[in-house]
PDB file of N, CA and C in Angstrom:
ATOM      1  N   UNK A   1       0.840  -1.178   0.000  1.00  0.00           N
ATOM      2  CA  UNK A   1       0.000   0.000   0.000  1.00  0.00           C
ATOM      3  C   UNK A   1       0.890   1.248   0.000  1.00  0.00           C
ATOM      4  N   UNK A   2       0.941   1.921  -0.780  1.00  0.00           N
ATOM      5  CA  UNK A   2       1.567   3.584  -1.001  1.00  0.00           C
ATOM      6  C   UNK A   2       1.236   4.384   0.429  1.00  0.00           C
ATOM      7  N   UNK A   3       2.216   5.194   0.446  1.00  0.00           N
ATOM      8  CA  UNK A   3       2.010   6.126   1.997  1.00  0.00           C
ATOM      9  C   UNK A   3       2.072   7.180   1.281  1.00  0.00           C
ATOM     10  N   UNK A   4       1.049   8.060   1.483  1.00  0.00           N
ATOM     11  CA  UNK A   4       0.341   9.260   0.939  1.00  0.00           C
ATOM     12  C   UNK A   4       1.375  10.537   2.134  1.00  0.00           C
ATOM     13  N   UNK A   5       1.236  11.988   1.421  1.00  0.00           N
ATOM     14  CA  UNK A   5       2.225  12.781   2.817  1.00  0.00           C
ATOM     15  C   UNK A   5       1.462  12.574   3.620  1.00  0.00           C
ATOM     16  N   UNK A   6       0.316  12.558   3.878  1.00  0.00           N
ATOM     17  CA  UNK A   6      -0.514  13.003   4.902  1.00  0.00           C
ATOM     18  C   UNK A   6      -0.538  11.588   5.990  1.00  0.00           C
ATOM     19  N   UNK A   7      -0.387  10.597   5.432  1.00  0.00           N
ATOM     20  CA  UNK A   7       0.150   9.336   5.906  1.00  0.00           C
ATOM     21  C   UNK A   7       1.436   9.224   6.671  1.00  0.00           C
ATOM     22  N   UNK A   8       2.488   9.899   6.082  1.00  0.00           N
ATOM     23  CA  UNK A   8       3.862  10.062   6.424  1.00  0.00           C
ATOM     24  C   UNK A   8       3.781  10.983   7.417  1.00  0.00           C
ATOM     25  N   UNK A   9       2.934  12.339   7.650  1.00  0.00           N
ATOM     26  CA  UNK A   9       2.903  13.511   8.378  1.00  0.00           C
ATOM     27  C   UNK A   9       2.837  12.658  10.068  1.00  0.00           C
ATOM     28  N   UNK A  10       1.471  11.648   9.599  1.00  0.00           N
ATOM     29  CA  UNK A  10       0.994  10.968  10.747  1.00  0.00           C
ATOM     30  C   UNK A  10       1.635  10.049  11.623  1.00  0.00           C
ATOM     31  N   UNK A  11       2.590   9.059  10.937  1.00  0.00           N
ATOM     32  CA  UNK A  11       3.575   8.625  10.946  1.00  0.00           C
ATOM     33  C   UNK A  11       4.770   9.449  11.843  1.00  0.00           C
ATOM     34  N   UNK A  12       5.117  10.488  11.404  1.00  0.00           N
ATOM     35  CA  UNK A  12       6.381  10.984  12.089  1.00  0.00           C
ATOM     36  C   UNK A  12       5.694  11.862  13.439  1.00  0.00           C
ATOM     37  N   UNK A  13       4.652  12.181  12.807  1.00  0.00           N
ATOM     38  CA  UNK A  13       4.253  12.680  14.784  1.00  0.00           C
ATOM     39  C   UNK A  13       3.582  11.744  15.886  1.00  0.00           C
ATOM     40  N   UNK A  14       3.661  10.780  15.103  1.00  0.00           N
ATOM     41  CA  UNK A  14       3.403   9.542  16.322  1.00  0.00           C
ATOM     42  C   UNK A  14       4.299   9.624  16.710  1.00  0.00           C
ATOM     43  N   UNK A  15       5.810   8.568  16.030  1.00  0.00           N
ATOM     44  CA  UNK A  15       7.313   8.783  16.318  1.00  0.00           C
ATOM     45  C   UNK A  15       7.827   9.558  17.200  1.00  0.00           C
ATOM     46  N   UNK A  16       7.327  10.889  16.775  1.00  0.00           N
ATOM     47  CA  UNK A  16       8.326  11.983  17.342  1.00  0.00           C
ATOM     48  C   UNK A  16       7.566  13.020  18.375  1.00  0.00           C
ATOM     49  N   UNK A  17       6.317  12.251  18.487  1.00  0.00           N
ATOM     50  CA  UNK A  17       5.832  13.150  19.896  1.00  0.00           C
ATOM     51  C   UNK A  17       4.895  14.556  19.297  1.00  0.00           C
ATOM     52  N   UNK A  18       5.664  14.853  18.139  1.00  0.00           N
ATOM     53  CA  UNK A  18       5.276  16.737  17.615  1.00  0.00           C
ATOM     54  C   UNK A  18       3.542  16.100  17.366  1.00  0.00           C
ATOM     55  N   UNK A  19       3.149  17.508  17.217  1.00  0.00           N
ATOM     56  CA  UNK A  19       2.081  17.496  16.466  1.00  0.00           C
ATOM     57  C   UNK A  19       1.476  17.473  15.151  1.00  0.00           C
ATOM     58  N   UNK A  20       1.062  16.954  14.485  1.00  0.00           N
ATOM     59  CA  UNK A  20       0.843  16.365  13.131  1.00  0.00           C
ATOM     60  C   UNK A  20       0.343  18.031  12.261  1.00  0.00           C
ATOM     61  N   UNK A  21       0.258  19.157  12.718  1.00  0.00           N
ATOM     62  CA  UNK A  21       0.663  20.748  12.365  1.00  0.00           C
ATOM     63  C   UNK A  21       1.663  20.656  12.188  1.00  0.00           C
ATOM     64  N   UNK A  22       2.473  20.567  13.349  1.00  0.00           N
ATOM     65  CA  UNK A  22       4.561  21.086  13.124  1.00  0.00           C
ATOM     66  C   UNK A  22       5.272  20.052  12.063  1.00  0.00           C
ATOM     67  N   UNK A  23       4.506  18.958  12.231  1.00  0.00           N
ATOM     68  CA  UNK A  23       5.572  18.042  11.407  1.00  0.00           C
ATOM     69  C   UNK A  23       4.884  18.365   9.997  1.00  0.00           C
ATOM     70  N   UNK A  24       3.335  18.960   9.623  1.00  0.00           N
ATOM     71  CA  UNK A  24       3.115  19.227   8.511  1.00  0.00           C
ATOM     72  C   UNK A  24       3.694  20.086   7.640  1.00  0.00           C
ATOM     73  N   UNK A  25       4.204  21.585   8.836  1.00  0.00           N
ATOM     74  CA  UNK A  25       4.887  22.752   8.262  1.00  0.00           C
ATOM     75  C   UNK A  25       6.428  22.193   8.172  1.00  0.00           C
ATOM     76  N   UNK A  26       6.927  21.100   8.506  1.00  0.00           N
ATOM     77  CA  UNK A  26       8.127  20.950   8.721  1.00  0.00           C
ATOM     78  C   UNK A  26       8.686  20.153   7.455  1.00  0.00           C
ATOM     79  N   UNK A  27       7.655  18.878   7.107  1.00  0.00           N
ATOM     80  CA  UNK A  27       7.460  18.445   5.829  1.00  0.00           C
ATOM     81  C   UNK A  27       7.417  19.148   4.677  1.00  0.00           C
ATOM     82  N   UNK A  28       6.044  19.737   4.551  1.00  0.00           N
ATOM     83  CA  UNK A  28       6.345  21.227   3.607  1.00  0.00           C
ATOM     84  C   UNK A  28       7.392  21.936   2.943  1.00  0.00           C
ATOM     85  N   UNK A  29       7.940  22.741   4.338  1.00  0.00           N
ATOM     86  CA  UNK A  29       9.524  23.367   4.275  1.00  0.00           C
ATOM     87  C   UNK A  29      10.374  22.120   3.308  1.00  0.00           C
ATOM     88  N   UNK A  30      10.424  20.935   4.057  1.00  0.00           N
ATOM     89  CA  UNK A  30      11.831  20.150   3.562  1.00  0.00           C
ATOM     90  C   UNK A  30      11.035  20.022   1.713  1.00  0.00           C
ATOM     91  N   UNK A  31      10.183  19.486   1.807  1.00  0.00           N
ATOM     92  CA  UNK A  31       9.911  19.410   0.020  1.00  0.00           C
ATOM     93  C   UNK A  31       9.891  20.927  -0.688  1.00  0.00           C
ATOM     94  N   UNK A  32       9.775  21.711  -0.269  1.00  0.00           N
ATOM     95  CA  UNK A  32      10.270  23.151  -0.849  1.00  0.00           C
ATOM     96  C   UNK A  32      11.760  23.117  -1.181  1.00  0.00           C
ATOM     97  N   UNK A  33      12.582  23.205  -0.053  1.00  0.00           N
ATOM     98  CA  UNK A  33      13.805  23.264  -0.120  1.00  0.00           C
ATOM     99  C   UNK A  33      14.274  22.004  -1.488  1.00  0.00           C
ATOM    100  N   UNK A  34      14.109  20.820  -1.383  1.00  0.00           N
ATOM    101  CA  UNK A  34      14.227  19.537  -2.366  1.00  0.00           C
ATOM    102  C   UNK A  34      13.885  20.456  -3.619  1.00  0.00           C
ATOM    103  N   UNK A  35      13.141  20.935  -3.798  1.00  0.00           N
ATOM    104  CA  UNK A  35      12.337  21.174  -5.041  1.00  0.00           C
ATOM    105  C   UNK A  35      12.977  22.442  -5.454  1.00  0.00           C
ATOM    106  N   UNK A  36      13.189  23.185  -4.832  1.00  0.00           N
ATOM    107  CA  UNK A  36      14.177  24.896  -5.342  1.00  0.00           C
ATOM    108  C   UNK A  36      15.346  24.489  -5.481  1.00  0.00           C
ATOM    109  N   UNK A  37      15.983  23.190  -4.546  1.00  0.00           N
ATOM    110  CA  UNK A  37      17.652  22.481  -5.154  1.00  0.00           C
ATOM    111  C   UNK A  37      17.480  21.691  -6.213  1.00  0.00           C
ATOM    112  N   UNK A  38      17.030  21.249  -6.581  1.00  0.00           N
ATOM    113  CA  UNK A  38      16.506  20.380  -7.707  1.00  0.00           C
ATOM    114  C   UNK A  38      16.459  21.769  -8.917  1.00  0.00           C
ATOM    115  N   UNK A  39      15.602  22.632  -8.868  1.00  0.00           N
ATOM    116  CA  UNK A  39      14.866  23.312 -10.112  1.00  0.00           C
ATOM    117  C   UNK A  39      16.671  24.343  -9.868  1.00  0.00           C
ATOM    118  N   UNK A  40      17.236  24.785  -9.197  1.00  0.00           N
ATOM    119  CA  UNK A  40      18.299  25.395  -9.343  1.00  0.00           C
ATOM    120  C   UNK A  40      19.642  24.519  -9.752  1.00  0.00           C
ATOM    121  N   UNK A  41      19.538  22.763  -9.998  1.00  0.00           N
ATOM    122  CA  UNK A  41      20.156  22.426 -10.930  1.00  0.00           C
ATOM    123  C   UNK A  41      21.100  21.185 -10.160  1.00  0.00           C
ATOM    124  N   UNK A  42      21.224  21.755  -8.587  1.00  0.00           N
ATOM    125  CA  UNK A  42      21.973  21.221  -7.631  1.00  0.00           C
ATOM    126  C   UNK A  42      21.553  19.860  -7.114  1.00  0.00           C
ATOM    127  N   UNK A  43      22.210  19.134  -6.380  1.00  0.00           N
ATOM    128  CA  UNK A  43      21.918  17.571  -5.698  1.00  0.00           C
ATOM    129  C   UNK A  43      21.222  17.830  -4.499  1.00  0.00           C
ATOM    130  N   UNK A  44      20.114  16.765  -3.718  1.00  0.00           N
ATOM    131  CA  UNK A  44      20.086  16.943  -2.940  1.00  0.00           C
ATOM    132  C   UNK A  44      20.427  15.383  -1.975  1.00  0.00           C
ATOM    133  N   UNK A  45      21.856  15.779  -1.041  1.00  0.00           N
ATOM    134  CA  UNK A  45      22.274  14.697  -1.105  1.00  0.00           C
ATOM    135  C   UNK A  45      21.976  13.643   1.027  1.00  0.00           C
ATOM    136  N   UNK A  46      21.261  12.863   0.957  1.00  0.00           N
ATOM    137  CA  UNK A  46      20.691  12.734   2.299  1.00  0.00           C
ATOM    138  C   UNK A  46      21.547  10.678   2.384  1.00  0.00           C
ATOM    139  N   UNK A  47      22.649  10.925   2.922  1.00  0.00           N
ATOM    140  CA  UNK A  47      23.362  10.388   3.687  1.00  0.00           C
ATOM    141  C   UNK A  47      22.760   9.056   4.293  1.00  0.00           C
ATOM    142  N   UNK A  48      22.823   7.837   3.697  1.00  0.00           N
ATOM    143  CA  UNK A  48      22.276   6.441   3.881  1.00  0.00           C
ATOM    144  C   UNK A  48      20.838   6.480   3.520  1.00  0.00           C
ATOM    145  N   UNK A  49      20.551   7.296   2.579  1.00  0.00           N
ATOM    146  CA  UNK A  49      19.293   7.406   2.263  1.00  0.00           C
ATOM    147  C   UNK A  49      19.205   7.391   0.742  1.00  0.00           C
ATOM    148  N   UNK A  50      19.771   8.712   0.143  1.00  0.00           N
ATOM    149  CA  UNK A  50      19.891   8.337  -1.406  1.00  0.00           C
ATOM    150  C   UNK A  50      20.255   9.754  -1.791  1.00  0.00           C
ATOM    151  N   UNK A  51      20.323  10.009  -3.314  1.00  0.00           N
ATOM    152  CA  UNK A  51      20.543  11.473  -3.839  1.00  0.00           C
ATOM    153  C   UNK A  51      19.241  11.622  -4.793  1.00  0.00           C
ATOM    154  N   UNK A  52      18.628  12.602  -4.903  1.00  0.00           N
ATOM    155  CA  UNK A  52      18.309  13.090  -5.721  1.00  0.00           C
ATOM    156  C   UNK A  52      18.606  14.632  -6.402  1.00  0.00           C
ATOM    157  N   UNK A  53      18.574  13.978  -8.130  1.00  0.00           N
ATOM    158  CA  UNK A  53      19.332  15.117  -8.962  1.00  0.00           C
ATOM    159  C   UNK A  53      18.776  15.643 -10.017  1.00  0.00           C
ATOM    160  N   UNK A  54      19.048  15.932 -11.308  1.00  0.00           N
ATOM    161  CA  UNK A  54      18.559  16.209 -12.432  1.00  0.00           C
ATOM    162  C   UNK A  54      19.351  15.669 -13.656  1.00  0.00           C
ATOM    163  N   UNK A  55      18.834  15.169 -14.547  1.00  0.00           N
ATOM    164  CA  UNK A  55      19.511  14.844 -15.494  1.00  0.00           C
ATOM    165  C   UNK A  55      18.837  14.753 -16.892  1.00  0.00           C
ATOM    166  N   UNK A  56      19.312  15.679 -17.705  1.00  0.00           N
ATOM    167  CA  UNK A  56      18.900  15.897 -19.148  1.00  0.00           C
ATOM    168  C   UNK A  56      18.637  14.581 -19.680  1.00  0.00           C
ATOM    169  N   UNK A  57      17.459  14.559 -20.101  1.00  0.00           N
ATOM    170  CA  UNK A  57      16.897  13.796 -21.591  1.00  0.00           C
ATOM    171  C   UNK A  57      16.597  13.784 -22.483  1.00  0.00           C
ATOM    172  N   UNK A  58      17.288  13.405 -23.447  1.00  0.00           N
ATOM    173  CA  UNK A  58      17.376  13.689 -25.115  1.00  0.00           C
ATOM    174  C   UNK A  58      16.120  14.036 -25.824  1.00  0.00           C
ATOM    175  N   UNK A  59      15.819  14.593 -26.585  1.00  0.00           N
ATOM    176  CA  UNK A  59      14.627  15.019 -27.445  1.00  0.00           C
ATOM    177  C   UNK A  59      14.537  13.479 -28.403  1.00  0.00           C
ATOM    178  N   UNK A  60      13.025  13.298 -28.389  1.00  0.00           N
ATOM    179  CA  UNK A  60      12.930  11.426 -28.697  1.00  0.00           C
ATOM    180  C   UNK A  60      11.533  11.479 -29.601  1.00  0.00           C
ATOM    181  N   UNK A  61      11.432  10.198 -30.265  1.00  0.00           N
ATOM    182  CA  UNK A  61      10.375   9.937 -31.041  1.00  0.00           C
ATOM    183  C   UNK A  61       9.746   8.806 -29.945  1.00  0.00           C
ATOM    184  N   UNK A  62       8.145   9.378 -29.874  1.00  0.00           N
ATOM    185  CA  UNK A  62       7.615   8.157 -29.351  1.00  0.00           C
ATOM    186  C   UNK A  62       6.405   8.038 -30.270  1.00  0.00           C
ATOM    187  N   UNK A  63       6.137   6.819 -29.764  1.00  0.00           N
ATOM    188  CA  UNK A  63       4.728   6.421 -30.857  1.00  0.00           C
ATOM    189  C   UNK A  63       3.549   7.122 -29.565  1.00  0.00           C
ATOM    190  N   UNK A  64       2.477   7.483 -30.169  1.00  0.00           N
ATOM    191  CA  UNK A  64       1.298   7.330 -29.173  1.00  0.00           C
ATOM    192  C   UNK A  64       0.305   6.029 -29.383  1.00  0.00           C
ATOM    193  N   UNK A  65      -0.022   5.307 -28.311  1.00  0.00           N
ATOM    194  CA  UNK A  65      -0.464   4.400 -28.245  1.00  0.00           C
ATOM    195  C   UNK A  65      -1.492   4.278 -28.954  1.00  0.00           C
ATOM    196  N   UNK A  66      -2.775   5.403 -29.045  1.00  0.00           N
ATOM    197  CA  UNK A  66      -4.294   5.171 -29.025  1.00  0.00           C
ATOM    198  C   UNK A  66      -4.086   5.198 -31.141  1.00  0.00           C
ATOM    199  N   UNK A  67      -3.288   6.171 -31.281  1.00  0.00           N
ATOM    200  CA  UNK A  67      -3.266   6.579 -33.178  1.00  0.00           C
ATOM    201  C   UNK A  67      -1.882   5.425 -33.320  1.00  0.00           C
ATOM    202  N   UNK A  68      -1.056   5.310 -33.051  1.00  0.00           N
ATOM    203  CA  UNK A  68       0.283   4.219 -33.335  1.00  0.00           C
ATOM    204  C   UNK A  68       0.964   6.041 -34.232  1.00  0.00           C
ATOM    205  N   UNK A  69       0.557   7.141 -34.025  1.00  0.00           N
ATOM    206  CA  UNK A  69       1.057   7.743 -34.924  1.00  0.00           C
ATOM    207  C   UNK A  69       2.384   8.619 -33.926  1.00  0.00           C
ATOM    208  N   UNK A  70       3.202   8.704 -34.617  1.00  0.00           N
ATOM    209  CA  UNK A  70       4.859   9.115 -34.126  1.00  0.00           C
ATOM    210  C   UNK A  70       4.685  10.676 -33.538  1.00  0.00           C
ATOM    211  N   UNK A  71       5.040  10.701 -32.468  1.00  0.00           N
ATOM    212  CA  UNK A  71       5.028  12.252 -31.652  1.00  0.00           C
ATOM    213  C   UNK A  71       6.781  12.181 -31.300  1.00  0.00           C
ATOM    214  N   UNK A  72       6.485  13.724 -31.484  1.00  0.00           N
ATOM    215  CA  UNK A  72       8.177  14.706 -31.439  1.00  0.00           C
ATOM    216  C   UNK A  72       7.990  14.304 -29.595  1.00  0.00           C
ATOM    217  N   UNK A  73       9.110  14.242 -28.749  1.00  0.00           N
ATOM    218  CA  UNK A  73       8.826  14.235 -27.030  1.00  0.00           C
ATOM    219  C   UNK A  73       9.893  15.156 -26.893  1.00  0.00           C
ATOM    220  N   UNK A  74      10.024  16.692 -26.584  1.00  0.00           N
ATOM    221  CA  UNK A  74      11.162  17.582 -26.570  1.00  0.00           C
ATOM    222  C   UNK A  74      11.419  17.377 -25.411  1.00  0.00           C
ATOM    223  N   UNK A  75      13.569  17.389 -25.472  1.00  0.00           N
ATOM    224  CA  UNK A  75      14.172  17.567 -24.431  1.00  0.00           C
ATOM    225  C   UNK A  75      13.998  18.099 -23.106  1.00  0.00           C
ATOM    226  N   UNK A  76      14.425  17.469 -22.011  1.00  0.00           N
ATOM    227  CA  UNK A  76      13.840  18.097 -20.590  1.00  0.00           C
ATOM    228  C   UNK A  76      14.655  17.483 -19.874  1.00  0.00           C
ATOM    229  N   UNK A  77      14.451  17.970 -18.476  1.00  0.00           N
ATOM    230  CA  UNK A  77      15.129  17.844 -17.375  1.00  0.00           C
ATOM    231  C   UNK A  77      14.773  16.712 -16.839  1.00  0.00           C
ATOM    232  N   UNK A  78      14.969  15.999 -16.176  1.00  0.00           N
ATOM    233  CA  UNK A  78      13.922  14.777 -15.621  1.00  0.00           C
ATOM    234  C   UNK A  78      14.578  14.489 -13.932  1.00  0.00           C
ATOM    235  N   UNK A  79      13.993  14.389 -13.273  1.00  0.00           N
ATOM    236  CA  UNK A  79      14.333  14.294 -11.927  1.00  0.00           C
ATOM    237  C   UNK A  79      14.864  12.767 -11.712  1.00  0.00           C
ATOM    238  N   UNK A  80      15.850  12.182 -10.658  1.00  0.00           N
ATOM    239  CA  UNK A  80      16.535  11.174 -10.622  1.00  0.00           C
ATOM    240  C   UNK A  80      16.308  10.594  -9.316  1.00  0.00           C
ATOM    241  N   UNK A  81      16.326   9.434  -8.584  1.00  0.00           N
ATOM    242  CA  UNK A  81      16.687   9.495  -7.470  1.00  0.00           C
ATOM    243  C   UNK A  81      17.616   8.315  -7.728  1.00  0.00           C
ATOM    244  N   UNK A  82      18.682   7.808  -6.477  1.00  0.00           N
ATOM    245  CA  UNK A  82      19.925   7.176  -6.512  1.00  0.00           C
ATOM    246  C   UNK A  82      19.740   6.742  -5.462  1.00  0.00           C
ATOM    247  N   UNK A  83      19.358   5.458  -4.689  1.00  0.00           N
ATOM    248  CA  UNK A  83      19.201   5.094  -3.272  1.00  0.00           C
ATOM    249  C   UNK A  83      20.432   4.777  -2.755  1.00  0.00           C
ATOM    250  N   UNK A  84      20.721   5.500  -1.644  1.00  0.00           N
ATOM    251  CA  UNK A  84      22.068   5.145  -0.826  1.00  0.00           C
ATOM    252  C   UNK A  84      22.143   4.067  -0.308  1.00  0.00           C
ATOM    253  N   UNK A  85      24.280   2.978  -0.112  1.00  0.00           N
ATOM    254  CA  UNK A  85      24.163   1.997   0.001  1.00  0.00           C
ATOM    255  C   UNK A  85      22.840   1.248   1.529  1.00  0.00           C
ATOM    256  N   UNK A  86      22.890   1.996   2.443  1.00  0.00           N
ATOM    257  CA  UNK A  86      21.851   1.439   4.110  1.00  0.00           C
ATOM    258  C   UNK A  86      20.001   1.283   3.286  1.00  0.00           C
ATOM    259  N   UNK A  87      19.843   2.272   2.297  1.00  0.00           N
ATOM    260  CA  UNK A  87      18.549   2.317   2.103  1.00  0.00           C
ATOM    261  C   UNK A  87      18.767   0.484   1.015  1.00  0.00           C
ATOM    262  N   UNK A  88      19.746   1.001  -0.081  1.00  0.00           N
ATOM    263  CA  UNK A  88      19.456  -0.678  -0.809  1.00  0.00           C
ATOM    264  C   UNK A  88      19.466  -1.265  -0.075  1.00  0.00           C
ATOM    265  N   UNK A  89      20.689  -1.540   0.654  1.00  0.00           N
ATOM    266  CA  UNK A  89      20.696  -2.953   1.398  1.00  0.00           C
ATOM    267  C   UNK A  89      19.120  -3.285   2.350  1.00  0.00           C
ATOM    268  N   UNK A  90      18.596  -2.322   2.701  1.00  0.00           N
ATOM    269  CA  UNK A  90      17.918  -2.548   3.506  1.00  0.00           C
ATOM    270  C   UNK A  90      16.298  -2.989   2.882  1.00  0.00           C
ATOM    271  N   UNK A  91      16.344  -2.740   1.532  1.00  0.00           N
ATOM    272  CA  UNK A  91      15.154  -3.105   0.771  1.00  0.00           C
ATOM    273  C   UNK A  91      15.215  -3.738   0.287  1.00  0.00           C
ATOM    274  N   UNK A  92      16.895  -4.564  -0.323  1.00  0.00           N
ATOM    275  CA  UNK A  92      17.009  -5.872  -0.685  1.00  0.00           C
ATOM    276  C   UNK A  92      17.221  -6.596  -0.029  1.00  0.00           C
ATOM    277  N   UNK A  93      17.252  -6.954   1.323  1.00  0.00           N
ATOM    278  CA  UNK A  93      17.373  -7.999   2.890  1.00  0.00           C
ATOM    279  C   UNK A  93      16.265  -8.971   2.748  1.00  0.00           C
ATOM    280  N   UNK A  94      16.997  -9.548   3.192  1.00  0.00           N
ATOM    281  CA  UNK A  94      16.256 -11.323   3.178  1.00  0.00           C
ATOM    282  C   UNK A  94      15.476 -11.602   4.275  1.00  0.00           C
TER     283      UNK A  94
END
């Protein structure tokens, strides 16, 4: 089952005692910050956890499914993430 923020909000103020307000504005803040380092080009790099970055993707031909007819897909930025070694290991564990 997917954990929605508002799921995660609930989650960390059980954990952490705060109130599911502070940890909302606190959540918030951190995906702002992610998202202005990201759109300004930079890594954002979180230590046994993973990186996320940006990385150019080529201007491409795709088919569209519904016509089979060929669409231009112009170049763009595309967001990355890179899971750090504690997060793999810990999602590939036996």
């Amino acid at each position: 089952m997917p954990l929605s923020k508002s799921d995660l909000v609930k989650k960390v103020a059980e954990k952490s005692g705060k109130s599911a307000k502070e940890v909302q504005a606190i959540t918030d803040t951190l995906l702002d910050i992610v998202r202005e380092t990201l759109v300004a080009g930079d890594t954002v790099r979180l230590i046994g956890f993973g990186a996320f970055s940006t990385a150019m993707a080529a201007e491409r031909e795709a088919t569209n499914p519904r016509t089979g007819e060929k669409v231009k897909v112009e170049a763009k930025r595309r967001v990355k993430f890179t899971p750090g070694k504690d997060l793999a290991d810990a999602v590939n564990e036996k």
